[in-house]
C-alpha atoms as a PDB file:
ATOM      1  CA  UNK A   1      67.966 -47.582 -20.554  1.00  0.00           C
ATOM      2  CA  UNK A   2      67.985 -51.494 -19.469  1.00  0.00           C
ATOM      3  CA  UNK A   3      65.540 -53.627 -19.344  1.00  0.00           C
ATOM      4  CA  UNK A   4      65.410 -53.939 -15.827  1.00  0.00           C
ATOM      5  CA  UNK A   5      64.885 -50.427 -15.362  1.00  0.00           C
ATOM      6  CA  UNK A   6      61.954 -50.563 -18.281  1.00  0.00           C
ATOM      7  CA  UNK A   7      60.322 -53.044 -16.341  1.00  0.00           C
ATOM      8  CA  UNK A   8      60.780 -51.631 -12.957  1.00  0.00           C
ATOM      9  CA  UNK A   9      59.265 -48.202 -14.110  1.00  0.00           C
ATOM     10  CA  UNK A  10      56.490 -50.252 -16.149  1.00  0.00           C
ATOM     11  CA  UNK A  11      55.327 -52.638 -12.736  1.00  0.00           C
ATOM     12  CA  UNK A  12      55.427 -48.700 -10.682  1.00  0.00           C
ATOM     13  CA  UNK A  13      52.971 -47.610 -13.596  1.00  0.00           C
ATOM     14  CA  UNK A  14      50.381 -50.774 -13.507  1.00  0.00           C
ATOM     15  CA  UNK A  15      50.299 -50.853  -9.484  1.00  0.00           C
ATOM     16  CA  UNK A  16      47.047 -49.268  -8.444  1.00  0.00           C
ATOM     17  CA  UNK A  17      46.275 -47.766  -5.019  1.00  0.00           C
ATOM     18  CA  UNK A  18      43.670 -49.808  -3.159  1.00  0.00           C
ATOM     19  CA  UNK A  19      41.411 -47.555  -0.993  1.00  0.00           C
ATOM     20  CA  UNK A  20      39.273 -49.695   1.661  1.00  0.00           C
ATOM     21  CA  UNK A  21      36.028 -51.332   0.971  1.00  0.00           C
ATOM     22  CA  UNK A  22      33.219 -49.233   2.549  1.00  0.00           C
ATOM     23  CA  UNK A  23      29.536 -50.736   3.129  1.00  0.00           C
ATOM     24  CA  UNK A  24      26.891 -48.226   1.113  1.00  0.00           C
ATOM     25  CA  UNK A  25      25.349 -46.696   3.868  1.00  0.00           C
ATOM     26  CA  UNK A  26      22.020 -47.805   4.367  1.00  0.00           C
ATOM     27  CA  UNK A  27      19.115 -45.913   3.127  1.00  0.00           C
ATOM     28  CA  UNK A  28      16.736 -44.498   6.064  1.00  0.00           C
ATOM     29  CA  UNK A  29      13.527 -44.905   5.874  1.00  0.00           C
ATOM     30  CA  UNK A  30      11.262 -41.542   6.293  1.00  0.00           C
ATOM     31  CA  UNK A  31       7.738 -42.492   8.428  1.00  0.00           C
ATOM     32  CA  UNK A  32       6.853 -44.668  10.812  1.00  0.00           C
ATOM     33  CA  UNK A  33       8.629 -48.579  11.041  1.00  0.00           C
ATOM     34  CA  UNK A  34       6.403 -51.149   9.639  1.00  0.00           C
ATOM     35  CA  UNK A  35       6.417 -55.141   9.956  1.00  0.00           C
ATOM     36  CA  UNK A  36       9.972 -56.764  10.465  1.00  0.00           C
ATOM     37  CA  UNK A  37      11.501 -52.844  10.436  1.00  0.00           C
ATOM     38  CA  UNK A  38      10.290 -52.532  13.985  1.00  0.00           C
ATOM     39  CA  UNK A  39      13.472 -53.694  15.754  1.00  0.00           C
ATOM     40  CA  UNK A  40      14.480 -54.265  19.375  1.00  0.00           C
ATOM     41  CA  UNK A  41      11.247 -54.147  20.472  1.00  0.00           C
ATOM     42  CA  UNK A  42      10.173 -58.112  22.701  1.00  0.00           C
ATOM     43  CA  UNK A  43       6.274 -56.356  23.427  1.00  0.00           C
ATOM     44  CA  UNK A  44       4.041 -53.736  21.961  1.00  0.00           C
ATOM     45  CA  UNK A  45       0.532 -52.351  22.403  1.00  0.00           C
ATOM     46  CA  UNK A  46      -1.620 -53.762  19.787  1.00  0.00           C
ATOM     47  CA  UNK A  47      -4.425 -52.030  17.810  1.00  0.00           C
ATOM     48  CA  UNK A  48      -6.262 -54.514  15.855  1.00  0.00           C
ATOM     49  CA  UNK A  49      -7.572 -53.497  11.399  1.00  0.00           C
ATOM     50  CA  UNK A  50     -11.046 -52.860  13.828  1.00  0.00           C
ATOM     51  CA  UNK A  51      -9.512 -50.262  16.347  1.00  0.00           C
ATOM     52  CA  UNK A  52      -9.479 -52.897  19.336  1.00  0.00           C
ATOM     53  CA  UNK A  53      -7.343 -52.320  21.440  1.00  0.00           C
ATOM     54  CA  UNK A  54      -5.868 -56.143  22.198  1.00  0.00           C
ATOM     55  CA  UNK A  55      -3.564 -54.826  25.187  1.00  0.00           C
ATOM     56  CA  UNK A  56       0.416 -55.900  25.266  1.00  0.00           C
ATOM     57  CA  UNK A  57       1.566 -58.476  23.175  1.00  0.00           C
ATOM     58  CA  UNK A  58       4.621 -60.407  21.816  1.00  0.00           C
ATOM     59  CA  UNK A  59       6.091 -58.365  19.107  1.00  0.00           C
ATOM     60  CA  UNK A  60       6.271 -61.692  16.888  1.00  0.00           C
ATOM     61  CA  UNK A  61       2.786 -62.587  17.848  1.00  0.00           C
ATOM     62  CA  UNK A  62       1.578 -58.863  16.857  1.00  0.00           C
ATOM     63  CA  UNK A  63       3.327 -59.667  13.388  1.00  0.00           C
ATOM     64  CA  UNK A  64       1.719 -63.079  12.936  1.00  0.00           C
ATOM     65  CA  UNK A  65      -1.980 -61.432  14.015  1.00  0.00           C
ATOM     66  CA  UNK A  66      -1.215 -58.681  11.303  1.00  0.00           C
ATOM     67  CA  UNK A  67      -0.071 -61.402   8.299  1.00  0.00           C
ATOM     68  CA  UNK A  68      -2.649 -63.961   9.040  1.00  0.00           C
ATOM     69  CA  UNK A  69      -4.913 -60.456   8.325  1.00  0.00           C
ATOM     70  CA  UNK A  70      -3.085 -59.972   5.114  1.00  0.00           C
ATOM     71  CA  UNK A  71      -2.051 -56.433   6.635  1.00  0.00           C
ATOM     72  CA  UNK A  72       0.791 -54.648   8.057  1.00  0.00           C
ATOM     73  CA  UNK A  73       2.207 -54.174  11.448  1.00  0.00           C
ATOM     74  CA  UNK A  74       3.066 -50.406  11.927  1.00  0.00           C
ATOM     75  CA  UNK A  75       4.158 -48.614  14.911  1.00  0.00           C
ATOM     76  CA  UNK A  76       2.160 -45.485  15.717  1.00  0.00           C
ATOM     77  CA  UNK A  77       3.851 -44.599  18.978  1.00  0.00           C
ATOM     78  CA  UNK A  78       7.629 -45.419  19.059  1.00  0.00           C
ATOM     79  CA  UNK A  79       8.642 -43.569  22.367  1.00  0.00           C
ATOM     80  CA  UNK A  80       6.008 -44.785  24.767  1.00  0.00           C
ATOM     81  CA  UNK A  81       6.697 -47.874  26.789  1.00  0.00           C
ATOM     82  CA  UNK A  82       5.589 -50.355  25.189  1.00  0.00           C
ATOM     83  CA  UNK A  83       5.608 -48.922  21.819  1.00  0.00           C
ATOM     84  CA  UNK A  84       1.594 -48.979  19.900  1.00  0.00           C
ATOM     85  CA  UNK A  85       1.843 -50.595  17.000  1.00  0.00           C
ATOM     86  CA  UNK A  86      -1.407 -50.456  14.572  1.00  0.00           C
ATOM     87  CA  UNK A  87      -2.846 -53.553  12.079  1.00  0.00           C
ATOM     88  CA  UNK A  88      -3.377 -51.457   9.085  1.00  0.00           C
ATOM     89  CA  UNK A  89      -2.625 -51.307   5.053  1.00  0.00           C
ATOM     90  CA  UNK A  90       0.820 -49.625   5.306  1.00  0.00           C
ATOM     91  CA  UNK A  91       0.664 -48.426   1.442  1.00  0.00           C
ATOM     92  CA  UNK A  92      -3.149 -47.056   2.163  1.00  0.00           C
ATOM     93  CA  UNK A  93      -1.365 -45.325   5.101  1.00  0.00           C
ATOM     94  CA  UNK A  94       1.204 -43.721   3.827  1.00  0.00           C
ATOM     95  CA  UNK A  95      -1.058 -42.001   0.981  1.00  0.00           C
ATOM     96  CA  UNK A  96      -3.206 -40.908   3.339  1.00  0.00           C
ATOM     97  CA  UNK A  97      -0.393 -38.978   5.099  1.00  0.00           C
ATOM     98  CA  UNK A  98       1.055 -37.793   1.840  1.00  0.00           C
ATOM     99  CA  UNK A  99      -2.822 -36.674   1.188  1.00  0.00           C
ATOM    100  CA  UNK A 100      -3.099 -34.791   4.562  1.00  0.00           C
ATOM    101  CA  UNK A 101       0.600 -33.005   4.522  1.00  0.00           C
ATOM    102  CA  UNK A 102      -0.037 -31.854   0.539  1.00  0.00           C
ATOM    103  CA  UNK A 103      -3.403 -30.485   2.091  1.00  0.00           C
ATOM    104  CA  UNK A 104      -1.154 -28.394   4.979  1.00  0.00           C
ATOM    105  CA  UNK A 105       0.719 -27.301   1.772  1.00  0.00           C
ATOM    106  CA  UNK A 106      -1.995 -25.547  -0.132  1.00  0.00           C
ATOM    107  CA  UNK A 107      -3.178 -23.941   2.947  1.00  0.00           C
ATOM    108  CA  UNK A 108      -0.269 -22.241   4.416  1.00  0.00           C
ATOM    109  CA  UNK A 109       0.063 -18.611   2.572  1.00  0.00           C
ATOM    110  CA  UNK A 110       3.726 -17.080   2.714  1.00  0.00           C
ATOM    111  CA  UNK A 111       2.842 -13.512   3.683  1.00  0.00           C
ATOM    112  CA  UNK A 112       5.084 -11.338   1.458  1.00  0.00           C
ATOM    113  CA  UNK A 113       6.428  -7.810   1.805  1.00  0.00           C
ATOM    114  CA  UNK A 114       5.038  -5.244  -0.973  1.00  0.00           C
ATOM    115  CA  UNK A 115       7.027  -2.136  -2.394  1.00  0.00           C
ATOM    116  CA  UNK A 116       5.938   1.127  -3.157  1.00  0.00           C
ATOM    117  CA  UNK A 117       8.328   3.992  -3.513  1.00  0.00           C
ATOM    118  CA  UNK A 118       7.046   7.594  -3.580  1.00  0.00           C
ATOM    119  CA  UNK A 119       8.342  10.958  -4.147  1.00  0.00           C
ATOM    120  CA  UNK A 120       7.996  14.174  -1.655  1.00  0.00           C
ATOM    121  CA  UNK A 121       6.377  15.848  -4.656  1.00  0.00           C
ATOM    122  CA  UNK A 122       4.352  12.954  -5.863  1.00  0.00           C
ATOM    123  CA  UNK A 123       1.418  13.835  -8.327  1.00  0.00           C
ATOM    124  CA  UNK A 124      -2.531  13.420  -7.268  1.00  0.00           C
ATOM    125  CA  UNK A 125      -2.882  11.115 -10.137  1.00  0.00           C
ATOM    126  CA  UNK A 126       0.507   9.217  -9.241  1.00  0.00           C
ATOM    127  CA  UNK A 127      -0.228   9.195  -5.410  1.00  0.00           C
ATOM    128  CA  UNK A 128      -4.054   7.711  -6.914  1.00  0.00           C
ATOM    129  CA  UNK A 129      -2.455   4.695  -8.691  1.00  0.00           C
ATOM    130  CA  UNK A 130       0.148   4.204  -5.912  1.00  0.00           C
ATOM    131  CA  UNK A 131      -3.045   3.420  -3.313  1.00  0.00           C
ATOM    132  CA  UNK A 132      -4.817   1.495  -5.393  1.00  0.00           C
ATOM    133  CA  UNK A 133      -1.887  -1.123  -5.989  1.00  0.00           C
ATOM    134  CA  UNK A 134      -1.430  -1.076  -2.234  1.00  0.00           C
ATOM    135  CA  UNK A 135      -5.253  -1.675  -1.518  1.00  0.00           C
ATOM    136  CA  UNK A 136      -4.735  -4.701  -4.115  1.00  0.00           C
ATOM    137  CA  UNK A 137      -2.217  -5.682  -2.430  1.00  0.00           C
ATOM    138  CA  UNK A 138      -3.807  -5.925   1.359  1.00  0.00           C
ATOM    139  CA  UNK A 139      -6.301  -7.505   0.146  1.00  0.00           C
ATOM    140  CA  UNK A 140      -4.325 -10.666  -0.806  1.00  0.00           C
ATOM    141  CA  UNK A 141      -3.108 -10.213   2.590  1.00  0.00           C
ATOM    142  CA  UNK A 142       0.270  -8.739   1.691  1.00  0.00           C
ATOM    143  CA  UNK A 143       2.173  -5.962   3.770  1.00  0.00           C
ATOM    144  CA  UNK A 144       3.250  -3.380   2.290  1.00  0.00           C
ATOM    145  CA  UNK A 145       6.713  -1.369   2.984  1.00  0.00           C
ATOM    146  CA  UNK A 146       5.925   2.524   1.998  1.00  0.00           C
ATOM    147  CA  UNK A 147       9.512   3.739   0.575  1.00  0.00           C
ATOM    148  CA  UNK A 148       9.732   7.536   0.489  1.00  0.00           C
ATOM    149  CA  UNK A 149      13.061   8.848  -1.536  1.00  0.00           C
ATOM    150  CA  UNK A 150      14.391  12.015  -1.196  1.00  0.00           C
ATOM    151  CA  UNK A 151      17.103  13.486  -3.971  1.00  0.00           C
ATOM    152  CA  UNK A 152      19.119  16.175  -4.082  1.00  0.00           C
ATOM    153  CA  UNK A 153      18.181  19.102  -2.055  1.00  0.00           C
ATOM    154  CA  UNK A 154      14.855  17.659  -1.118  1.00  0.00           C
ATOM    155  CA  UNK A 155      16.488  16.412   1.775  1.00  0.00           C
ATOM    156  CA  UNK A 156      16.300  20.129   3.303  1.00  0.00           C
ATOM    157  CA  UNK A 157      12.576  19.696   3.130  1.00  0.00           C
ATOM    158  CA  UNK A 158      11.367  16.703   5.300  1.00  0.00           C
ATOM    159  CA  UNK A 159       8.453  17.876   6.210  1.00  0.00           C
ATOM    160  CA  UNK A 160       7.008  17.158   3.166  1.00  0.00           C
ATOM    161  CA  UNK A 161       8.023  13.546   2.998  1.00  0.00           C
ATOM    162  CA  UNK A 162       6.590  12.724   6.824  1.00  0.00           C
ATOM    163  CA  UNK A 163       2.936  14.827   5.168  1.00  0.00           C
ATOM    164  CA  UNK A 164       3.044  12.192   2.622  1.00  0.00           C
ATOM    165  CA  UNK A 165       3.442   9.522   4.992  1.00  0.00           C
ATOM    166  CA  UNK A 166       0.853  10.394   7.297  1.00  0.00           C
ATOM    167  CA  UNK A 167      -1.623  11.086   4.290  1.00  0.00           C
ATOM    168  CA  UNK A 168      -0.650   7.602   3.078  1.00  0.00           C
ATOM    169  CA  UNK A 169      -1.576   6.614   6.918  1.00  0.00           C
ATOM    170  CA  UNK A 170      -4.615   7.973   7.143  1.00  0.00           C
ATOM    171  CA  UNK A 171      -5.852   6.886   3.539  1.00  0.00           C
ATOM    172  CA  UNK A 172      -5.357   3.296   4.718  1.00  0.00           C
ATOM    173  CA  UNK A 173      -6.510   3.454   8.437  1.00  0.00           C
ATOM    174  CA  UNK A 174      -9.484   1.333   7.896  1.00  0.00           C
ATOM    175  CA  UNK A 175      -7.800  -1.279   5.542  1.00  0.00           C
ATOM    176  CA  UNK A 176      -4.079  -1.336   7.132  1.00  0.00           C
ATOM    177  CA  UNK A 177      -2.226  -0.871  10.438  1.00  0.00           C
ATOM    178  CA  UNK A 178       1.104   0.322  10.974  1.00  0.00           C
ATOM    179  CA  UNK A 179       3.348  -2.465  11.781  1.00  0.00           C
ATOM    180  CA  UNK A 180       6.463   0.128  11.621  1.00  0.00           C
ATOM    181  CA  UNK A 181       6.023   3.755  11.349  1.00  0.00           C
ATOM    182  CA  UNK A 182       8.210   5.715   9.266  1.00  0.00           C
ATOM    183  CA  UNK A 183      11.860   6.171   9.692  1.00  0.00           C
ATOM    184  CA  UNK A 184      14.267   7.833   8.253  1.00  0.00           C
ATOM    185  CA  UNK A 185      17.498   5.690   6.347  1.00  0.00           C
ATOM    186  CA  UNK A 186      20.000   7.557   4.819  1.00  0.00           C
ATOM    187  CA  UNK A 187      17.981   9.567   1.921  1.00  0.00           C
ATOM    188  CA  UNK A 188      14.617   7.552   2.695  1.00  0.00           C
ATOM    189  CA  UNK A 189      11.538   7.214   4.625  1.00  0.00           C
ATOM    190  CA  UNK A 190      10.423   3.533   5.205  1.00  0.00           C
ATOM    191  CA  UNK A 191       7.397   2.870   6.505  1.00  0.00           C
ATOM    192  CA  UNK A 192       5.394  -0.857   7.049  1.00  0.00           C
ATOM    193  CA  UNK A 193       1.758  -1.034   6.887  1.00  0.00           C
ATOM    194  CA  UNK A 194       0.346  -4.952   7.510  1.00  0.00           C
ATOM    195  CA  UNK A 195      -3.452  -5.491   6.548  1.00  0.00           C
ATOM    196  CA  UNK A 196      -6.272  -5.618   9.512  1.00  0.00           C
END
């Protein structure tokens, strides 16, 4: 090979491809718009650090009243006309918020859905420990979906199953409802019972 066709293939190598610059995309801000974030806005509806209300006034007046306080401007309302914007301690605020939605958290119980499978033919004993766990169960304010199986030529015999289901009904009537009463699905009965 020639040295012009050495260096040809080596300048092909050492050429990189150039993609376009692209800006990083600038980080939004979760809560409410404080001090110089509030944008676009000329007038707002001022709440003093005491809860006065000082009417509409100039945006940058609002922002001078709230760093002459040695506080933070912070708008409460953005959609109403003119936006309310509040003199407050933005960091103190947004604990406080933090605070209250962590409180919401522990509050709110997911309700889950219990299973207990029985048997046409279930024992006294068996059918004893089977209500217990359910009472247990209602009483952390779980429901609670009664699964009856059926195998092999048990299937013939029905009856039995739906006997179990309404005993299993009427054990429970003071402590449960039925929120779906028993159906049959494929070799099953299903049955929901919610607590009252």
């Amino acid at each position: 090979m020639s040295g012009d066709g050495r260096r040809a293939r080596r300048s092909q190598e050492n050429t990189a491809i150039r993609r376009p610059f692209r800006a990083a995309p600038t980080p939004t801000k979760d809560g409410p718009r404080s001090n110089r974030d509030i944008r676009g806005v000329r007038e707002v509806q001022l709440i003093d650090d005491t809860g006065a209300n000082r009417g509409v006034v100039s945006f940058f007046e609002a922002l001078k009243i709230a760093e002459d306080a040695g506080l933070d401007l912070v708008e409460i309302a953005p959609n109403s006309v003119p936006p309310v914007c509040k003199i407050l301690d933005y960091g103190r605020f947004r604990f406080l918020e933090q605070k209250k939605a962590a409180e919401a958290r522990k509050k709110q119980r997911t309700i889950e859905i219990k299973e207990i499978k029985l048997r046409p033919g279930i024992d006294k004993h068996d059918y004893d420990v089977k209500m217990k766990a359910m009472l247990g169960f209602f009483e952390e304010g779980d429901k609670v979906k009664v699964t009856l199986r059926f195998r092999g030529r048990e299937m013939a015999h029905q009856d039995l199953g739906v006997k179990v289901l309404e005993r299993v009904k009427a054990d429970l009537a003071e402590q449960a409802k039925v929120e779906s009463d028993w159906q049959l699905e494929g070799r099953q009965m299903v049955m929901v019972l919610a607590p009252r």
